[in-house]
Structure formats: structure tokens, C-alpha cells
Protein backbone atom coordinates (compact mmCIF):
# COMPACT_ATOMS: atom_id res chain seq x y z
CA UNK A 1 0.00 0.00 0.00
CA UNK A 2 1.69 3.58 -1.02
CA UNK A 3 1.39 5.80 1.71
CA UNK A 4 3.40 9.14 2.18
CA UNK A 5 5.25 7.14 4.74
CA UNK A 6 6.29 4.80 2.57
CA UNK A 7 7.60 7.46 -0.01
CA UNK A 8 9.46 8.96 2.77
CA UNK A 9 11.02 5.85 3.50
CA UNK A 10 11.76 4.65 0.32
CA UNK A 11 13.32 7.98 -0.12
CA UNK A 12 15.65 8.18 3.13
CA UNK A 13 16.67 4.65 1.92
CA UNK A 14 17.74 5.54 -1.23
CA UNK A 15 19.36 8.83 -0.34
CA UNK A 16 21.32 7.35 2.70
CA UNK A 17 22.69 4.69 0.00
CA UNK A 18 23.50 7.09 -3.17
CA UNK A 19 25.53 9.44 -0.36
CA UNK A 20 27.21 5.91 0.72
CA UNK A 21 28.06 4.88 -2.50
CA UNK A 22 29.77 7.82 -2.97
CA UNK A 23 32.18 6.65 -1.05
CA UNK A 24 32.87 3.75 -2.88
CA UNK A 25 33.47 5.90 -6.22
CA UNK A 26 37.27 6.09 -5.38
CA UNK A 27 38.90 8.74 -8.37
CA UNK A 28 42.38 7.57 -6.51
CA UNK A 29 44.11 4.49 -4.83
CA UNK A 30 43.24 4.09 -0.78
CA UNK A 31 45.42 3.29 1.75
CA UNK A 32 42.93 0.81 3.75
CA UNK A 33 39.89 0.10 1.30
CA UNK A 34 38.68 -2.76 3.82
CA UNK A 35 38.12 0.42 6.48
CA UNK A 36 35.95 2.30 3.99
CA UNK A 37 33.86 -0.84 2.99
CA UNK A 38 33.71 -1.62 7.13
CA UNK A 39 32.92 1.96 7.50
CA UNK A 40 30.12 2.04 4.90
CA UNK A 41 28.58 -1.18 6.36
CA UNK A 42 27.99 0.55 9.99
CA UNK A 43 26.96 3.43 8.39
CA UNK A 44 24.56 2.16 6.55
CA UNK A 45 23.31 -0.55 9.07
CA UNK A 46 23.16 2.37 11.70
CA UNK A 47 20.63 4.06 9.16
CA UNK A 48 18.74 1.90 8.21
CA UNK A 49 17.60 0.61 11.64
CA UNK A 50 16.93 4.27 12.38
CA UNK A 51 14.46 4.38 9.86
CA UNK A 52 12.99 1.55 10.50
CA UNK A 53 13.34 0.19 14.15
CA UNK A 54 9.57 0.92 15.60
CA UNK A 55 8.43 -0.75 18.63
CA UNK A 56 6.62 1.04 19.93
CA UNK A 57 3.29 -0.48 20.45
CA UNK A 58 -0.16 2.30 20.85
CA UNK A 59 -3.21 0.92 21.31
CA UNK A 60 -6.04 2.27 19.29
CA UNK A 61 -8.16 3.63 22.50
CA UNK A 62 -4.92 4.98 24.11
CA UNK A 63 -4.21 6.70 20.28
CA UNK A 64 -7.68 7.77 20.52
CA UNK A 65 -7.43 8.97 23.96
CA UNK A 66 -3.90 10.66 23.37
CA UNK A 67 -3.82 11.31 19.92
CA UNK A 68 -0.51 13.82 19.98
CA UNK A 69 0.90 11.84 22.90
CA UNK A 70 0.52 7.95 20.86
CA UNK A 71 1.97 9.92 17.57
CA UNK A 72 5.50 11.24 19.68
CA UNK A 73 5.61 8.29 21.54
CA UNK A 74 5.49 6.01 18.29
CA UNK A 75 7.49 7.72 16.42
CA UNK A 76 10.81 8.28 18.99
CA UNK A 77 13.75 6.54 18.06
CA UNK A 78 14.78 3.58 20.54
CA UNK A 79 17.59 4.30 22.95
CA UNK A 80 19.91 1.82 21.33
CA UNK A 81 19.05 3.12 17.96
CA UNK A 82 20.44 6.77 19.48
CA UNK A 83 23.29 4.92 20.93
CA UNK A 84 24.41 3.83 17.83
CA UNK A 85 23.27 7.01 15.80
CA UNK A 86 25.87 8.87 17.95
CA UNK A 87 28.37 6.18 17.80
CA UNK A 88 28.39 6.29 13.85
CA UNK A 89 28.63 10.42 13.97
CA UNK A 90 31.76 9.81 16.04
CA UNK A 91 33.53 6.52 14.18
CA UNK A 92 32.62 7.48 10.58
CA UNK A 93 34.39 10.54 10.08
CA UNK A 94 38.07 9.63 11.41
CA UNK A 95 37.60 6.22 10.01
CA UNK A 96 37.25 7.33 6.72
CA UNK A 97 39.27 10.27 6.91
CA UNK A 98 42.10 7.88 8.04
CA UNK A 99 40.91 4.94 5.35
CA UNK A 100 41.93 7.59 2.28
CA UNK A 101 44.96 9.33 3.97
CA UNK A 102 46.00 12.34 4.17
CA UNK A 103 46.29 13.93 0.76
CA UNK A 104 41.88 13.25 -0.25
CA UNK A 105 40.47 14.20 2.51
CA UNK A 106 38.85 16.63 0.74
CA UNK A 107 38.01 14.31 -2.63
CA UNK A 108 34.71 13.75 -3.59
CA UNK A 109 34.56 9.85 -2.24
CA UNK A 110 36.13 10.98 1.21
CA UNK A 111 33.90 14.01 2.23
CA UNK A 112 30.01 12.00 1.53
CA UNK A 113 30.16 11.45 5.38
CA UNK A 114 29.48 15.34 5.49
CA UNK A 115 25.86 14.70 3.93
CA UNK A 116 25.50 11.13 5.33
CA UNK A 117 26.00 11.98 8.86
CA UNK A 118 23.34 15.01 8.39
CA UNK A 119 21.25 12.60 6.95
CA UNK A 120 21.59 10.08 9.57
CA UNK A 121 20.70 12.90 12.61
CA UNK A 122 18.11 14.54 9.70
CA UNK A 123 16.28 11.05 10.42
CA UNK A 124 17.34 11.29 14.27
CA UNK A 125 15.72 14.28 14.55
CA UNK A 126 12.67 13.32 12.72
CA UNK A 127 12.31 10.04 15.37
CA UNK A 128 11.77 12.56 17.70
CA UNK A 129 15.73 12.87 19.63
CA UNK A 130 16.41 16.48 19.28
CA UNK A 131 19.27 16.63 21.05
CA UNK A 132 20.72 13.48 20.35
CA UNK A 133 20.14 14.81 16.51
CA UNK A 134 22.22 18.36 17.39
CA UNK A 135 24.63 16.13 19.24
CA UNK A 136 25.47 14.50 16.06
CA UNK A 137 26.42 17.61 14.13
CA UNK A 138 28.47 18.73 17.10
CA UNK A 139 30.38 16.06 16.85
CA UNK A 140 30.30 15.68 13.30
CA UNK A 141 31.50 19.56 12.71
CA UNK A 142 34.39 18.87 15.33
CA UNK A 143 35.41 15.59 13.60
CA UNK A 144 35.04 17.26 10.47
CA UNK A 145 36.93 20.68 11.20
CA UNK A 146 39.91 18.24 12.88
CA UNK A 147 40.78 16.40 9.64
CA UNK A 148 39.59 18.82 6.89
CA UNK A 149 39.54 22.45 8.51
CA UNK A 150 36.87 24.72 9.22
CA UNK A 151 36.70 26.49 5.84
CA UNK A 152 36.30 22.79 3.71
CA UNK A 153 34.50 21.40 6.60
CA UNK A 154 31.74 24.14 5.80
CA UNK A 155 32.46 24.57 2.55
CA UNK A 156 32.06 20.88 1.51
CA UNK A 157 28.71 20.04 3.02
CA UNK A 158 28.83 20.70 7.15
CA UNK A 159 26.24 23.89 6.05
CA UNK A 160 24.09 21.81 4.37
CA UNK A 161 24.10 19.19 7.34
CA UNK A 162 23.29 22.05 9.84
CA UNK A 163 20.46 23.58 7.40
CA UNK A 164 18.83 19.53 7.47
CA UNK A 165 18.24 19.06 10.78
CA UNK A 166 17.15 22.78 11.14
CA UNK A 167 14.22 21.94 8.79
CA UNK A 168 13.21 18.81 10.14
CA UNK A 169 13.33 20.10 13.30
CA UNK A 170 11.05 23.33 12.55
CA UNK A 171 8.81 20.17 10.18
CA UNK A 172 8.68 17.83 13.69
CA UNK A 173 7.28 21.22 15.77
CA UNK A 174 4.50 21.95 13.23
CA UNK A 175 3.48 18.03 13.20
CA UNK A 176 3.56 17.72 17.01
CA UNK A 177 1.43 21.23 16.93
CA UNK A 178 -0.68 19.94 14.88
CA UNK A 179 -1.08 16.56 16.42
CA UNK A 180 -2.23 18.29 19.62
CA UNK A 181 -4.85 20.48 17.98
CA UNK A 182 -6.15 17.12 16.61
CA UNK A 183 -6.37 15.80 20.23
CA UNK A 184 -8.12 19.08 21.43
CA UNK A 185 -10.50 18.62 18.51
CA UNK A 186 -11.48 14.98 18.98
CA UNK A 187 -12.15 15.84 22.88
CA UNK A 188 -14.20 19.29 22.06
CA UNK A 189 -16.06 16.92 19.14
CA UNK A 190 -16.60 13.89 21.85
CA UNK A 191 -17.40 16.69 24.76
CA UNK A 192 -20.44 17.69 22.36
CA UNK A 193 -21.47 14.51 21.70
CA UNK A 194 -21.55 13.67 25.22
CA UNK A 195 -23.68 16.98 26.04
CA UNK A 196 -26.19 15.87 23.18
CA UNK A 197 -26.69 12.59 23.99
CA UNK A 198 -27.20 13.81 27.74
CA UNK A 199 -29.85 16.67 26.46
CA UNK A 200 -31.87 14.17 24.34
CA UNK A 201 -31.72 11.82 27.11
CA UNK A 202 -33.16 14.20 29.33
CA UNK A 203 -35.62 15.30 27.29
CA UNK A 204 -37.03 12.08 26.32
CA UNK A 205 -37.18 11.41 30.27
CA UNK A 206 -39.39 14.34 30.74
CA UNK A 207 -41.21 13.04 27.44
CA UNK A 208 -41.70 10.27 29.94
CA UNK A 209 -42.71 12.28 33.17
CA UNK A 210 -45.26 14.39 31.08
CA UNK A 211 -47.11 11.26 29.77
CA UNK A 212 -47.11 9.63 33.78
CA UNK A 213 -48.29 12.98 34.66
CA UNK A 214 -51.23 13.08 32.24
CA UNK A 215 -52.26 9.67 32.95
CA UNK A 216 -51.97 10.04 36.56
CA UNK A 217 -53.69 13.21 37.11
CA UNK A 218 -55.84 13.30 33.86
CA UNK A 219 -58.79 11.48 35.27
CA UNK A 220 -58.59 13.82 38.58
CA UNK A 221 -58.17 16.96 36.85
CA UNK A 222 -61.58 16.06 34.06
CA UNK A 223 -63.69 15.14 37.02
CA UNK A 224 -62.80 18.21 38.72
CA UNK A 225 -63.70 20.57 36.23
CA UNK A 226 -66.39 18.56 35.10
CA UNK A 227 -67.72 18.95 38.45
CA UNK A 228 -66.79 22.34 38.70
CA UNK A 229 -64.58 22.48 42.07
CA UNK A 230 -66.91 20.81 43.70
CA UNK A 231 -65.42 17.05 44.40
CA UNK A 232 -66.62 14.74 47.16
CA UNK A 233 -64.88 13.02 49.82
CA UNK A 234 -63.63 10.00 47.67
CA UNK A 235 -62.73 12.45 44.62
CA UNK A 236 -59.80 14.58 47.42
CA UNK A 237 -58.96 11.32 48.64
CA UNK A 238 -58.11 10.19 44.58
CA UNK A 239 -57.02 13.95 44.05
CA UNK A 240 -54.31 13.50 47.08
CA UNK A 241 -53.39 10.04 45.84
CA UNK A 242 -52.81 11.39 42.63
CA UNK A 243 -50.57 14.24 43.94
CA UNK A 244 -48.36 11.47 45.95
CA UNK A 245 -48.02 9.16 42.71
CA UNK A 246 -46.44 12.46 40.52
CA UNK A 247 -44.82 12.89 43.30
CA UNK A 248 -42.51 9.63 43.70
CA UNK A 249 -42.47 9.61 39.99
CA UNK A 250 -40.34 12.89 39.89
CA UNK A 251 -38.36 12.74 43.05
CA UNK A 252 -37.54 8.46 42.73
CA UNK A 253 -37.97 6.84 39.40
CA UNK A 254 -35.67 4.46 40.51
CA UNK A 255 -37.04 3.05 43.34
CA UNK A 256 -40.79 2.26 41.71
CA UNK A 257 -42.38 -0.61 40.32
CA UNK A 258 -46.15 -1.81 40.49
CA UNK A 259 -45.38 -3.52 43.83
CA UNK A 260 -43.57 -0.02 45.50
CA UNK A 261 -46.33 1.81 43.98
CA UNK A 262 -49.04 -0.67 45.22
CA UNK A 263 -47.58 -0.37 48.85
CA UNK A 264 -47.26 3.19 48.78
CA UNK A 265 -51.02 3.88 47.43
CA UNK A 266 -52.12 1.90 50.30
CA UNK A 267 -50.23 3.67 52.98
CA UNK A 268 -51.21 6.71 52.27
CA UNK A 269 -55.01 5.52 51.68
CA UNK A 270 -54.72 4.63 55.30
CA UNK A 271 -53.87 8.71 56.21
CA UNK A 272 -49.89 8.15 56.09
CA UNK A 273 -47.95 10.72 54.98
CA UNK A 274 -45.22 9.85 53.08
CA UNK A 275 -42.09 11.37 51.38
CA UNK A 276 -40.04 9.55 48.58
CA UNK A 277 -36.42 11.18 47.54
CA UNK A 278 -33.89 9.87 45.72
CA UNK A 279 -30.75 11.43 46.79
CA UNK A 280 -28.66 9.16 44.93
CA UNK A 281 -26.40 6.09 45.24
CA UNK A 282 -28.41 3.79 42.49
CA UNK A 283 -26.74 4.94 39.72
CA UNK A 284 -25.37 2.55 37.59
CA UNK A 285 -27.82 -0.46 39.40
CA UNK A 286 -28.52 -3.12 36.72
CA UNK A 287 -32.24 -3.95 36.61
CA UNK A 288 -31.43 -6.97 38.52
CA UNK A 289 -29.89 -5.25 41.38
CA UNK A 290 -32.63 -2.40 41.48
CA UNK A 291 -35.40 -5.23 41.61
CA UNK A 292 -33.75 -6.78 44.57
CA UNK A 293 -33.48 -3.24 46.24
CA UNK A 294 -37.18 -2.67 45.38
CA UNK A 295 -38.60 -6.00 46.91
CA UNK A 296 -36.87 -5.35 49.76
CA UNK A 297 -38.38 -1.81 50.06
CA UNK A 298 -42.01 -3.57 48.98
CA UNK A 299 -41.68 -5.71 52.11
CA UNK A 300 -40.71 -2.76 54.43
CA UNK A 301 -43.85 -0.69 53.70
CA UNK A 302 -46.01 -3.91 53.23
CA UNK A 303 -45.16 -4.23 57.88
CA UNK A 304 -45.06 -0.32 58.17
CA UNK A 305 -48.02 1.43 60.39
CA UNK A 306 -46.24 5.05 60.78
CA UNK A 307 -48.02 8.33 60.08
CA UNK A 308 -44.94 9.94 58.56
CA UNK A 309 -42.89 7.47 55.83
CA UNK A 310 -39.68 8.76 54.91
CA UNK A 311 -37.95 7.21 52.22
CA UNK A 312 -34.61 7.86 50.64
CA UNK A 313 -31.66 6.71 48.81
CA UNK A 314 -28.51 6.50 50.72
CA UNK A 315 -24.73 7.61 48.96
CA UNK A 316 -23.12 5.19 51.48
CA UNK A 317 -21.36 2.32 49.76
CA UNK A 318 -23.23 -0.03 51.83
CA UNK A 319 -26.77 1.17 52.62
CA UNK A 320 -29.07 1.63 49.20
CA UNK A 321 -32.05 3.40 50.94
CA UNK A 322 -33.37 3.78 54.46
CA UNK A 323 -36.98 3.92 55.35
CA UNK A 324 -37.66 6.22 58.65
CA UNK A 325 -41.21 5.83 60.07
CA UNK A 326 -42.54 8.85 62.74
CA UNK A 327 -45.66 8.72 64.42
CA UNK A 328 -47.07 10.84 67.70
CA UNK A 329 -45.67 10.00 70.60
CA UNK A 330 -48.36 8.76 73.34
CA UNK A 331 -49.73 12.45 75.09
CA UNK A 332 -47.48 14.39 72.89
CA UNK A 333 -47.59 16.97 70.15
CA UNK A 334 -46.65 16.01 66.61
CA UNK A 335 -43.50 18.31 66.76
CA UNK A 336 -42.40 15.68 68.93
CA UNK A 337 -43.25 12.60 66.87
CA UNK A 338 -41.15 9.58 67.86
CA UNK A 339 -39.39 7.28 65.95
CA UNK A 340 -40.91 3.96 65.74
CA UNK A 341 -39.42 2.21 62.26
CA UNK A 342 -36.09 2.25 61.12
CA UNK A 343 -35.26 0.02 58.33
CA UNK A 344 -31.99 0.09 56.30
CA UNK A 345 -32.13 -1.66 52.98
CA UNK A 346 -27.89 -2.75 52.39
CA UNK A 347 -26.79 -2.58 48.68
CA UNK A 348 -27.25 -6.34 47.09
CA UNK A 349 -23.61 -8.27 47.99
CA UNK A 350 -22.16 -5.22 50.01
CA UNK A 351 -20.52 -6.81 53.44
């Protein structure tokens, strides 16, 4: 599959071996042609792996996640990779300087290490080791200037070295700035889907609440103004009822079902008053669990005889709700109702 990976590859590849070659093209006799072959090898073993060593291993949620993050941390060059990168900038210039001898230093086939070794920290500094990549053209401009002097050493490619990993370095900064406004994207994109989702969930739950509403207190609210106002003992009793059931069906959704509801009707049929909140804690209950919770509650009221149910939902990791029943003490005002059921309902499997 061509990718603009793969050009760049096959490009650094074939650039890294023309500028080796070069130094095979010998215009004179060489004092130790087995040192320049040697020297070619590493240098283009060295390069090679640089290009190509990748072991880094990103996930796709963690790339997701971390999109500039998983794009530096796949690309950086492996410490041994750098290791040897810098070992090469240091070895290949006196070795071949010393392979030719003296008098072609400055020929043709002796001076490609100028433009390979930029090459080599060019793809350094593209695997993400900055200063490894500067490093090497320290090193290579004081190798260089030793054997050479300053004036060929610049003159004969050491520039052009410099001017390389100046680019890719300034290339590397826009990616990785780029790469992070990618990231800050995909969150802002997946922060507005999350808000979305959340408004049309909420507004299909009061969908929900509208229609219990109209089917609780439809009935209530025709006969009334059929009747004009004027209801009957049994129609405020309903009318009451009715109030209760919107009630629990705004302030805890999640602790009804037709058994809760049955149990709750007849309580307050009897003259209890009773109080439903769900203060959270049952959020992220399974059905299963939440039926469990419910039966127990079911069972609690079924046994209850207090004038004043309070029920809630508890945040504690081991209580799910806790029913409180008050009634009037014997002789005393209701301000001073007593306590006489206390029932606490444990979350299913909590110790």
C-alpha cells in the first residue's frame, strides 16, 4: 500500500545509500579500502535501523485517547538506535578520513560522510531525539573541522548538514502542533457529543414524566372541572393520591415498580404521609440489582403502620435506601413525633 510514509522511506533509503556509494566511487588508490567498505557497512546498518526500528506499540483507545501523545511516543527513536546514531557520527568521520589518507580528505569519495552523517541525525531528529540529533552535528563539525579544517568542513557540506536538521526540526514542531490540535478537537467533538446525547436523554425522560403525569392526574383533573370544584370526599382522597403518585415519579424513578407503587397507594389511603427522595447512590444499578433493592423496600412498607414514611436513597457504599417511620408519641404533640421504624435496605452483595 503507497502511503506518504512509505515514499518517505523509500526515499531516506535511497538517499542514505546514493551518499554511501559515494564513497565507494574512489577517483584515486586508498590506503585501507577494507576500512571504507567496514565503515560504509555501519553506516549504513546504523541508518537503516533508524528508519525503521519501531516498537513502539499504541493501542487504538490509548491513540484515541492521546492522539498527539501515541503519535511522539510512536514515532521516537529507541535508545539503542540513538546509541548507535551517535556512535556512527563519532567513528565514521576519522575512520574514513584515516581509510583515504592524508592527501583526499577533501576528494569527492572521502567528504560523503558530510551529507550522510546530516542525513543520519536529519532522520534522528525526525524520530523525535532532538538533542541526540544536534549532538550529532556537534560532533560531526568537530570531527570534520579536525581532519579537513573549518573552511572545507563548511564549505564541503557541514552547512548543508546544519540547514537539514534545522528543517526537520522546525517540520517535527509543526506536526507535534498539529497533532495536539487534533487531540483538542477529537475531545471538544466527543465533549459535544456527550452533552447531546445527555440533552436528548433528558428530554425524552421528561417526554416520559409528562405522559405519567397526564395519565396520573388526567382522570382527577376532568372530574374536577367537570364537576366544577366541587369534588366529594372520595374524589380529594383520589385527588391526594394522585398528587403522591407524581410525586414519587419525579423525586424516585428508581425506586418504583407496580409492587412499591401498590404499597405506597395503600399507605397513604390509610392517612400516612409519606415522602419519597432519591438522593442518589443507584446509579449505575442493573435492573437486577434495582429489583432486589425494590422488593426489599415492597416488604418494608407492606409491615409499616407510621403516620410519617420517609424514604430515601442513601450515597453510602453499603446502605441503598433507608426507610424512617414517625408517628405521635403517646400524650405528645406532633412536633415531637417519635421514631418507631427504622429500616436500612444494604446494597445487594455489600458486606
Amino acid at each position: 500500500m503507497i502511503s506518504v510514509k512509505n515514499v518517505l522511506v523509500a526515499l531516506a533509503v535511497a538517499f542514505t545509500a546514493y551518499l554511501a556509494a559515494r564513497g565507494l566511487w574512489w577517483t584515486e588508490p586508498v590506503p585501507y579500502p577494507l576500512i571504507v567498505v567496514a565503515t560504509l557497512g555501519m553506516y549504513l546498518a546504523t541508518t537503516w535501523l533508524c528508519i525503521f526500528w519501531d516498537p513502539a506499540s499504541i493501542s487504538a483507545a490509548q491513540e484515541e485517547e492521546h492522539i498527539g501523545d501515541a503519535h511522539r511516543a510512536r514515532g521516537r527513536l529507541p535508545v539503542p538506535a540513538m546509541i548507535l546514531a551517535l556512535a556512527a557520527a563519532i567513528i565514521v568521520p576519522s575512520a574514513i578520513s584515516f581509510a583515504v589518507g592524508p592527501g583526499a580528505v577533501t576528494s569527492g569519495f572521502a567528504t560523503w560522510y558530510l551529507g550522510g552523517i546530516g542525513a543520519l541525525m536529519t532522520i534522528v531528529m525526525v524520530r523525535r531525539r532532538p538533542w541526540t540529533a544536534w549532538a550529532g552535528i556537534v560532533i560531526l563539525a568537530v570531527g570534520s573541522m579536525a581532519w579537513m579544517g573549518p573552511a572545507n568542513a563548511l564549505a564541503l557540506g557541514l552547512v548543508g548538514s546544519i540547514v537539514w536538521v534545522t528543517c526537520a526540526q522546525l517540520l517535527v514542531r509543526s506536526l507535534d502542533r498539529a497533532a495536539r490540535d487534533t487531540s483538542r478537537l477529537a475531545q471538544l467533538q466527543r465533549a459535544a457529543s456527550a452533552w447531546q446525547a445527555s440533552q436528548v436523554g433528558r428530554q425524552r425522560e421528561r417526554r416520559v414524566q409528562v405522559q405519567q403525569a397526564l395519565a396520573v392526574a388526567g382522570p382527577v383533573l376532568t372530574r374536577t372541572v367537570a364537576t366544577g370544584g366541587r369534588l366529594n370526599d372520595d374524589d380529594r382522597l383520589e385527588a391526594r393520591l394522585a398528587e403522591g403518585r407524581l410525586r414519587d415519579e419525579m423525586r424516585g424513578p428508581r425506586l418504583l415498580d407496580d409492587e412499591v407503587r401498590a404499597e405506597l397507594e395503600r399507605a397513604r389511603r390509610r392517612g400516612a404521609n409519606v415522602t419519597v427522595l432519591d438522593e442518589g447512590g443507584l446509579e449505575g444499578l442493573d435492573d437486577e440489582t434495582l429489583s432486589v433493592i425494590r422488593a426489599q423496600l415492597a416488604e418494608a412498607l407492606r409491615s409499616a403502620s407510621s403516620d410519617r414514611l420517609y424514604i430515601r436513597t442513601s450515597p453510602d457504599a453499603r446502605v441503598a435506601v433507608t426507610v424512617v417511620g414517625r408517628s405521635p408519641s403517646v400524650g405528645g404533640p406532633s412536633e415531637e413525633d417519635g421514631v418507631d421504624l427504622w429500616r436500612e435496605i444494604p446494597h445487594p452483595g455489600a458486606a
